[in-house]
C-alpha atoms as a PDB file:
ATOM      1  CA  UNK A   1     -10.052 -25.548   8.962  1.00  0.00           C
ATOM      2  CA  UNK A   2      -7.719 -23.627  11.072  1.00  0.00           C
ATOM      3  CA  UNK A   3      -5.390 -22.723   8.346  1.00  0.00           C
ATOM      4  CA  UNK A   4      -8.020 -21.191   6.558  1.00  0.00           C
ATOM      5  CA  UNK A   5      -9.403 -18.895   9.183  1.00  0.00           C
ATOM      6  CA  UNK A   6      -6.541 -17.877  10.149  1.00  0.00           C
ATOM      7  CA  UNK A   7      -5.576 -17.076   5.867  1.00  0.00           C
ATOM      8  CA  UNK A   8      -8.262 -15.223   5.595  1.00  0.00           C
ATOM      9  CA  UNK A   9      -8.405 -13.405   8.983  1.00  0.00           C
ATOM     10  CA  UNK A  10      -4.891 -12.009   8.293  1.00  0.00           C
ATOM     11  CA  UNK A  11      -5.827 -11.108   4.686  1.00  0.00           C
ATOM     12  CA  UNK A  12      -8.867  -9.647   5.314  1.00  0.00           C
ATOM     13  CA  UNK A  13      -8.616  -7.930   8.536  1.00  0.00           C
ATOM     14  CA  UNK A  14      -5.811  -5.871   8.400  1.00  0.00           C
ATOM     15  CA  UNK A  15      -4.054  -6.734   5.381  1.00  0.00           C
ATOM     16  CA  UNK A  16      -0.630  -7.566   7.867  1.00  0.00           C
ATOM     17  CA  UNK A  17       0.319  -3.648   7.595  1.00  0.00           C
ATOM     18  CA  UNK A  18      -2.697  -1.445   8.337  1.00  0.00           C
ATOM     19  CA  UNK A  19      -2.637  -0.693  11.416  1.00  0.00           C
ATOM     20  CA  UNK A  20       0.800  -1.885  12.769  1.00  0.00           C
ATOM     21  CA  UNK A  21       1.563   1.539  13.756  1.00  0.00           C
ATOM     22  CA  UNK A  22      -1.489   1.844  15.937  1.00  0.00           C
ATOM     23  CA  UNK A  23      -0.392  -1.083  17.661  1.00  0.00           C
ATOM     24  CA  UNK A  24       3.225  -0.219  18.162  1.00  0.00           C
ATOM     25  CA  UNK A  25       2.866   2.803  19.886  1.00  0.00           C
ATOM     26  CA  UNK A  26      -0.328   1.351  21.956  1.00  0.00           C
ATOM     27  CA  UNK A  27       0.480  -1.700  23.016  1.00  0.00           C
ATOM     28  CA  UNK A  28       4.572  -1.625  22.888  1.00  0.00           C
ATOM     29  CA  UNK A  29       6.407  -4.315  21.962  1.00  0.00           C
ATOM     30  CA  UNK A  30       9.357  -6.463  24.019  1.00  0.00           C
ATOM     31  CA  UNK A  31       9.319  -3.773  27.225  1.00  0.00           C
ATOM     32  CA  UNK A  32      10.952  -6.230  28.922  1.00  0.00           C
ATOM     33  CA  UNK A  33      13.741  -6.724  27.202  1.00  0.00           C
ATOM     34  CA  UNK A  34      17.809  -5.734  27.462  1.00  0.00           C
ATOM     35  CA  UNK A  35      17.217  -2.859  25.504  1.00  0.00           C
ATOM     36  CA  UNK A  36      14.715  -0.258  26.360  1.00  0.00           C
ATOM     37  CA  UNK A  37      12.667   2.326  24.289  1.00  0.00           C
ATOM     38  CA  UNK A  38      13.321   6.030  25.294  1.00  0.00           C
ATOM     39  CA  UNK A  39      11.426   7.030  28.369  1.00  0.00           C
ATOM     40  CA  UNK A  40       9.430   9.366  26.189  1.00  0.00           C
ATOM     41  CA  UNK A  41       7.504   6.426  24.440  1.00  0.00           C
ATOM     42  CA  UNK A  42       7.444   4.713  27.610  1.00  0.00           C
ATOM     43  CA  UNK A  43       5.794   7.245  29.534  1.00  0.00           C
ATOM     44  CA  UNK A  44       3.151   7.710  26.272  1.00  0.00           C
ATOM     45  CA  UNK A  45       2.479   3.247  25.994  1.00  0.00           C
ATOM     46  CA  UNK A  46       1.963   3.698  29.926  1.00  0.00           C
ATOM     47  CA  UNK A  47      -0.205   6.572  30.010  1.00  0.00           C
ATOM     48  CA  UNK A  48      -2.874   4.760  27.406  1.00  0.00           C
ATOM     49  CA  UNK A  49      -2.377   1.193  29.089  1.00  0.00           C
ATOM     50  CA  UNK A  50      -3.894   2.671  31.962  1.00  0.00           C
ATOM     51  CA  UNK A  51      -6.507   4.182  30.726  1.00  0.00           C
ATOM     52  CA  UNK A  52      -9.929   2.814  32.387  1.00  0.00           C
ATOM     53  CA  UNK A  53     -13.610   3.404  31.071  1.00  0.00           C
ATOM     54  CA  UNK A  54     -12.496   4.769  27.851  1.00  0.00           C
ATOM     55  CA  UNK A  55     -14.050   4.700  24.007  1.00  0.00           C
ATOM     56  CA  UNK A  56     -11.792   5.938  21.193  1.00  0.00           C
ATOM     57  CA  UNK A  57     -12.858   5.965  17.753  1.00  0.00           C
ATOM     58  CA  UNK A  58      -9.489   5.349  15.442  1.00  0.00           C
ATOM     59  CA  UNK A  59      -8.500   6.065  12.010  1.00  0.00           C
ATOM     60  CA  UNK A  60      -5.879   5.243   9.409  1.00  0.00           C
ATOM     61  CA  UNK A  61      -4.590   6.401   6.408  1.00  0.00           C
ATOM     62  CA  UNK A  62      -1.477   4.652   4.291  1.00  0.00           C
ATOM     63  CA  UNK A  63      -0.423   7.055   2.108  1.00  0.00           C
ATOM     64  CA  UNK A  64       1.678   5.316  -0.679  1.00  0.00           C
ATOM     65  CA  UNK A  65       4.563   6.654  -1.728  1.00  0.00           C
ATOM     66  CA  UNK A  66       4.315   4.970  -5.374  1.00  0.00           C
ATOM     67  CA  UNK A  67       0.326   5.251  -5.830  1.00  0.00           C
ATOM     68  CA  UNK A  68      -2.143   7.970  -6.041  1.00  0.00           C
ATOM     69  CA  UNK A  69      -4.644   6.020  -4.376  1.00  0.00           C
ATOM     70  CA  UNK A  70      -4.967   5.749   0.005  1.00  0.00           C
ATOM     71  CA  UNK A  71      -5.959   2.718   1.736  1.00  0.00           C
ATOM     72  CA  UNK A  72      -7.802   3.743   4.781  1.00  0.00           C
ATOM     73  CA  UNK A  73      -9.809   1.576   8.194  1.00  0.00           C
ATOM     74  CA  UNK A  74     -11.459   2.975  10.995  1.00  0.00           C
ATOM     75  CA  UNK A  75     -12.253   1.157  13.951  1.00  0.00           C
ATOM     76  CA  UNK A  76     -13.058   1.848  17.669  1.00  0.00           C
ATOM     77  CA  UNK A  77     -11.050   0.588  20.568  1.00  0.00           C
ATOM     78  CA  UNK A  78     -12.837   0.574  24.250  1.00  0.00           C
ATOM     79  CA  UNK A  79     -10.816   0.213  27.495  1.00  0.00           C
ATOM     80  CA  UNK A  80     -11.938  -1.161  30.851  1.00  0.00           C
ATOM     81  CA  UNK A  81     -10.061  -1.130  34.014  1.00  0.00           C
ATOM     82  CA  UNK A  82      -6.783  -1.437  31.948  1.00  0.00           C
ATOM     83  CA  UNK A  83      -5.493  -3.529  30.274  1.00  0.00           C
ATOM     84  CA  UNK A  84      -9.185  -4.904  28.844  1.00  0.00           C
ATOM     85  CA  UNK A  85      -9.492  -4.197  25.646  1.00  0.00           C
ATOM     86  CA  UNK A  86     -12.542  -4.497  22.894  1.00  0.00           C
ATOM     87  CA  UNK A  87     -11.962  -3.467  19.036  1.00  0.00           C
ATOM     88  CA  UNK A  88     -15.037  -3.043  16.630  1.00  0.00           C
ATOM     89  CA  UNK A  89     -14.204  -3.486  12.928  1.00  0.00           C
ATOM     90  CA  UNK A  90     -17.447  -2.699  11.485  1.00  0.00           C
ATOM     91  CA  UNK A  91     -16.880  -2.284   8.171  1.00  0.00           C
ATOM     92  CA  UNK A  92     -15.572  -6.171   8.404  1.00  0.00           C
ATOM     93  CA  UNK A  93     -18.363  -7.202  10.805  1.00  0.00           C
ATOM     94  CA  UNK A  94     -15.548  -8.255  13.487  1.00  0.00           C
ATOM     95  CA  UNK A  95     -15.064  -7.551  17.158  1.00  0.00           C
ATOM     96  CA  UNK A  96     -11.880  -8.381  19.111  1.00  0.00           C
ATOM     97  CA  UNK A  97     -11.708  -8.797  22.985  1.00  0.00           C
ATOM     98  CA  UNK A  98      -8.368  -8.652  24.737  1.00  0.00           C
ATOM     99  CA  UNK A  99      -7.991  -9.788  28.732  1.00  0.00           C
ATOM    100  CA  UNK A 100      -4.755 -10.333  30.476  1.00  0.00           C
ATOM    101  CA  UNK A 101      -4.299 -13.563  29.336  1.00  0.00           C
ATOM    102  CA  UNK A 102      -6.853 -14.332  26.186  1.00  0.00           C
ATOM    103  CA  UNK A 103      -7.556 -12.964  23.157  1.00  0.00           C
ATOM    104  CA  UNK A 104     -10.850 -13.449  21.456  1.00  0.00           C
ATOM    105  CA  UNK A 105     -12.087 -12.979  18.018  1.00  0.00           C
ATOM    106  CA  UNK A 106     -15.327 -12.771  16.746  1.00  0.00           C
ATOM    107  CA  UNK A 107     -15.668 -12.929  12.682  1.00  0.00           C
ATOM    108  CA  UNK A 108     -19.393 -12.446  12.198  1.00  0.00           C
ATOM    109  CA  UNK A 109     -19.500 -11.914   8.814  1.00  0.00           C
ATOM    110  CA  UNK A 110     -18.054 -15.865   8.677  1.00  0.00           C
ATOM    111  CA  UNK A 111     -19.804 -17.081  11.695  1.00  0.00           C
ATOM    112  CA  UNK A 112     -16.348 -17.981  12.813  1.00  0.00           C
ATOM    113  CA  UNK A 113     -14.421 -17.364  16.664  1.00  0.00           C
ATOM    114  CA  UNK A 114     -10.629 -17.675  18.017  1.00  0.00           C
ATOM    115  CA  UNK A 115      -9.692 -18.233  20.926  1.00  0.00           C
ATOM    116  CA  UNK A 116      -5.608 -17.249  21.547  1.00  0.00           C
ATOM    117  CA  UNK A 117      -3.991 -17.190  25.019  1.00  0.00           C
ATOM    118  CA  UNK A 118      -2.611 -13.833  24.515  1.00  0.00           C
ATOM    119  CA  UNK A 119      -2.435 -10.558  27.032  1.00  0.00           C
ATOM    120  CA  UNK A 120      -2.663  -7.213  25.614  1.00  0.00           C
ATOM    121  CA  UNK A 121       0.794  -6.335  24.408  1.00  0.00           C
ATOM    122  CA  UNK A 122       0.297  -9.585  22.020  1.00  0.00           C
ATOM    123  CA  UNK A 123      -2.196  -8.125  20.291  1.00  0.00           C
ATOM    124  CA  UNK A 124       0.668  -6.142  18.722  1.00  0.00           C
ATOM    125  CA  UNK A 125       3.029  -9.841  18.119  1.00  0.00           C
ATOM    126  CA  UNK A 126      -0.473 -11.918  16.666  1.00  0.00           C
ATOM    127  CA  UNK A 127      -2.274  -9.118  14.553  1.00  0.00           C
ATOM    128  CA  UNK A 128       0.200  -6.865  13.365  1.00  0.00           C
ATOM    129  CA  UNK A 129       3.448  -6.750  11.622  1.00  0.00           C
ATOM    130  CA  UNK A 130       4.993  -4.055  14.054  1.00  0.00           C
ATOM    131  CA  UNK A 131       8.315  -2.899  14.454  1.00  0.00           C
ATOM    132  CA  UNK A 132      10.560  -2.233  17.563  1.00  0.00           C
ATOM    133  CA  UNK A 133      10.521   0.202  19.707  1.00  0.00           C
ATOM    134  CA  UNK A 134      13.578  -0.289  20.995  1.00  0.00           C
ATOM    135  CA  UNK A 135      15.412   0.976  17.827  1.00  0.00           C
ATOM    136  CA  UNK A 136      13.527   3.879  18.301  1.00  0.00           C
ATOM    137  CA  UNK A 137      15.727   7.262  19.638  1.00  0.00           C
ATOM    138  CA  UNK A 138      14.372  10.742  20.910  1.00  0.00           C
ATOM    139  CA  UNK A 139      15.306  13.449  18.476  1.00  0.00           C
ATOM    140  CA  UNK A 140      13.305  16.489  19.610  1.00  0.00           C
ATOM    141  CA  UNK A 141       9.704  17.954  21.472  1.00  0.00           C
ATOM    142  CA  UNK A 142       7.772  20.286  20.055  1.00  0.00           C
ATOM    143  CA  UNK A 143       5.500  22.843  21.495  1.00  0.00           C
ATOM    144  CA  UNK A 144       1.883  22.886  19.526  1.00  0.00           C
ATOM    145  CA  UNK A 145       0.056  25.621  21.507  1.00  0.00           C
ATOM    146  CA  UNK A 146      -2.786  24.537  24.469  1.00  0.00           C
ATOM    147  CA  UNK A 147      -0.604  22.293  25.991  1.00  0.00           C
ATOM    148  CA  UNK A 148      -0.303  19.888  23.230  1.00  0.00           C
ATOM    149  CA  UNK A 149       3.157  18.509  22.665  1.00  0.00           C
ATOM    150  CA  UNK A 150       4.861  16.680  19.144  1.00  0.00           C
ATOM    151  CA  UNK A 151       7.689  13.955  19.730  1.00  0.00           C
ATOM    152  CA  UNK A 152       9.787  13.381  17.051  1.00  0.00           C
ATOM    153  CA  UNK A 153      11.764   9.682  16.719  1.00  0.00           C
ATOM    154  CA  UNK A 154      13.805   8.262  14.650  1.00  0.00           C
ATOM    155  CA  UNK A 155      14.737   4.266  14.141  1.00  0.00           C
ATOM    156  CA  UNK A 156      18.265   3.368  14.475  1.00  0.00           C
ATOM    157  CA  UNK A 157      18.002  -0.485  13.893  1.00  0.00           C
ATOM    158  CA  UNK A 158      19.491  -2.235  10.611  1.00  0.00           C
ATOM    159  CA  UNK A 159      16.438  -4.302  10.595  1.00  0.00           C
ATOM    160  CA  UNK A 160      13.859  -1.976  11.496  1.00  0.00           C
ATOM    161  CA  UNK A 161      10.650  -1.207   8.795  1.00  0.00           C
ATOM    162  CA  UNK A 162      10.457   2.270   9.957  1.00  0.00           C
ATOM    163  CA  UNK A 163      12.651   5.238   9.269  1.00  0.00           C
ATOM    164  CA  UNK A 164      10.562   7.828  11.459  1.00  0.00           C
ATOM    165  CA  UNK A 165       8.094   8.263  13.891  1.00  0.00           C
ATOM    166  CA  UNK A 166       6.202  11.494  15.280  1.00  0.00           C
ATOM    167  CA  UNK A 167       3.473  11.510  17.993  1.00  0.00           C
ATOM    168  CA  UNK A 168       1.128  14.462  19.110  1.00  0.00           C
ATOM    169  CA  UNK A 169      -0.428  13.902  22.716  1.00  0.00           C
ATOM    170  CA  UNK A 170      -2.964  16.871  24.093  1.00  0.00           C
ATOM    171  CA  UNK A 171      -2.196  18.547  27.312  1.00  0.00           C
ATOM    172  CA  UNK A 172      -4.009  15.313  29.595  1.00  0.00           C
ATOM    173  CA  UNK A 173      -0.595  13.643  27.828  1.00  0.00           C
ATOM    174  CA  UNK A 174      -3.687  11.532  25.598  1.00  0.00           C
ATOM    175  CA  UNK A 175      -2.274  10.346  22.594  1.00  0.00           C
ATOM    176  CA  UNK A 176      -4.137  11.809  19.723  1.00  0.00           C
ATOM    177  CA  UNK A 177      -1.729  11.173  16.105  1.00  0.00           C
ATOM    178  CA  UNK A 178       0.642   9.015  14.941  1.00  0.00           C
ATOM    179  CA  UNK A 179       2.645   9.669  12.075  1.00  0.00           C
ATOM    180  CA  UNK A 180       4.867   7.098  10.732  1.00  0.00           C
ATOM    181  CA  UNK A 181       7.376   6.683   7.896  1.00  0.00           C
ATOM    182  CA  UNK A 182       9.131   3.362   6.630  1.00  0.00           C
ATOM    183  CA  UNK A 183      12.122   3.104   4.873  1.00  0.00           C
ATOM    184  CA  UNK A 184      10.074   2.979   1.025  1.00  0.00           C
ATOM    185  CA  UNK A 185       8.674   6.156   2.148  1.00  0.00           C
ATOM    186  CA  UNK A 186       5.143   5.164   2.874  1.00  0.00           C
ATOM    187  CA  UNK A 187       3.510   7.419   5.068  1.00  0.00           C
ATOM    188  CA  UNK A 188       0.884   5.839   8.056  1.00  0.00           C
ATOM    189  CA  UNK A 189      -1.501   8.595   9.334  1.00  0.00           C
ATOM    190  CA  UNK A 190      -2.993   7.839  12.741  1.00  0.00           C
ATOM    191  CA  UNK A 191      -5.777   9.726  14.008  1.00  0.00           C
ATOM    192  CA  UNK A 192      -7.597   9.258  17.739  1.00  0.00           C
ATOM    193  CA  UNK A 193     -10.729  11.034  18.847  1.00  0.00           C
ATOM    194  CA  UNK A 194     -11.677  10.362  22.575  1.00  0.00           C
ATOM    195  CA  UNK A 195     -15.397  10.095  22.551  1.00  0.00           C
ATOM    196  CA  UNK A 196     -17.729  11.704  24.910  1.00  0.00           C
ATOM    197  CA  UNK A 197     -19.220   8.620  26.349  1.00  0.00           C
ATOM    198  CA  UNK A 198     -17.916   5.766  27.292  1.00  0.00           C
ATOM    199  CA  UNK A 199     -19.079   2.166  25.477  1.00  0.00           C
ATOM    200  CA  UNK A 200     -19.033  -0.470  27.984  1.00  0.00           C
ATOM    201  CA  UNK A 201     -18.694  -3.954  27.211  1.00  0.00           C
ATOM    202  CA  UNK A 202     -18.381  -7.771  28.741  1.00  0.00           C
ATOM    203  CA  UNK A 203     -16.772 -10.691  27.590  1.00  0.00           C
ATOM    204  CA  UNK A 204     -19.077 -12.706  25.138  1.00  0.00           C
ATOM    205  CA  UNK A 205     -20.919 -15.609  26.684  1.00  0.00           C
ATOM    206  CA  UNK A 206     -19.410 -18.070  23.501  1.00  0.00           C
ATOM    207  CA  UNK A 207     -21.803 -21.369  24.531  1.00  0.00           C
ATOM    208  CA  UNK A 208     -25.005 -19.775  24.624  1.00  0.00           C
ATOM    209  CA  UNK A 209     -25.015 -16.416  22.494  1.00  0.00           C
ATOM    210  CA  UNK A 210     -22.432 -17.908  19.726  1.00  0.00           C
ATOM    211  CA  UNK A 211     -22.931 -21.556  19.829  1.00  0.00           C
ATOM    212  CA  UNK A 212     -23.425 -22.486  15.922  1.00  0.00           C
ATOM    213  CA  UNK A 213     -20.321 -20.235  15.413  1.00  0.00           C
ATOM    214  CA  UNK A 214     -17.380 -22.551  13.939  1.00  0.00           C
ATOM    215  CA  UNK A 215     -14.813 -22.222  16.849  1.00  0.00           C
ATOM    216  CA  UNK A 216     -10.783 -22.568  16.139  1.00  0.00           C
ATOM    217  CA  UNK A 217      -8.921 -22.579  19.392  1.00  0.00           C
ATOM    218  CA  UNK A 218      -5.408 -22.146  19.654  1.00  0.00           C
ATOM    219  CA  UNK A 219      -4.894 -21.766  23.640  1.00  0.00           C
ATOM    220  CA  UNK A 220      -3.086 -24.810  24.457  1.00  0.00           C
END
């Protein structure tokens, strides 16, 4: 039973590479470690980890290098008090909530929830494929007029899926597009639009509001 949620959770959801650039540059990936990434995608992961009482509305285009045709997602991330997270997948009727320590997601299209114990940054190890940011090195800023600024990176790892990476933040240091490049020359087109208001949101009450969901937990 597991198994098969899970299958079809990776397949469906993200097919394992939309959206791994999202999450590298959000959420970071092995900050802790002996190596770190430059300060300039530091001080950008930071920034948006601390964001509070924000709603940003997310989109994604793969543009293949070998195909005419564009795969493309949108969803829309909310952020409470930091490090509280809630992603809306409409178009596959799923909703993902992210604490400090558990990770939640609801499939409603299958009537199915999973329970992880996971913090934020592992939203980045569980759902995506993502690369490391510690390969990554600073090669140059950019001025974009109104206070808007591009940083340009490249990835110096043998191992590493990515050959480039640029990122535009606006003059609040917001991150607003992600451009990224891996070594078969597929191009990954972030876009982020703040929205005007604010979408709150509380943990889901999983005994009464979702009890005839099937339930998979994989805490302990």
């Amino acid at each position: 039973m597991i198994r098969g949620f899970l299958s079809h959770r990776i397949q469906q959801i993200f097919w394992q590479d939309i959206l791994q650039a999202l999450a590298v540059i959000v959420f970071g990936l092995s900050l802790a470690s002996a190596a770190k990434p430059p300060k300039q995608l530091v001080a950008t992961i930071q920034h948006f980890m601390n964001m509070d009482s924000t709603s940003i509305e997310i989109s994604q285009v793969i543009d293949w290098r070998f195909s005419a045709e564009n795969d493309s997602i949108k969803l829309q991330m909310d952020i409470q008090g930091g490090h509280n997270f809630h992603m809306t997948l409409a178009s596959f009727g799923m909703e993902i909530f992210v604490t400090e320590n558990e990770m939640v997601t609801l499939n409603h299209s299958r009537q199915q929830i999973l329970f992880e114990k996971a913090s934020p940054d592992a939203l980045l190890k569980q759902l995506f494929v993502g690369g490391d940011l510690n390969t990554a090195r600073f090669q140059r800023e950019k001025n974009m007029g109104l206070g808007a600024r591009q940083l340009d990176f490249k990835f110096a790892g043998d191992f590493s899926d990515w050959e480039s990476l640029t990122i535009i933040v606006d003059k609040n240091d917001n991150l607003t597009k992600i451009n990224l490049v891996d070594y078969d020359g597929n191009k990954y087109l972030i876009s982020l639009k703040y929205l005007p208001r604010y979408v709150g949101f509380s943990a889901p009450d999983i005994t009464t509001e979702y009890s005839h969901y099937q339930i998979a937990d994989l805490r302990d």
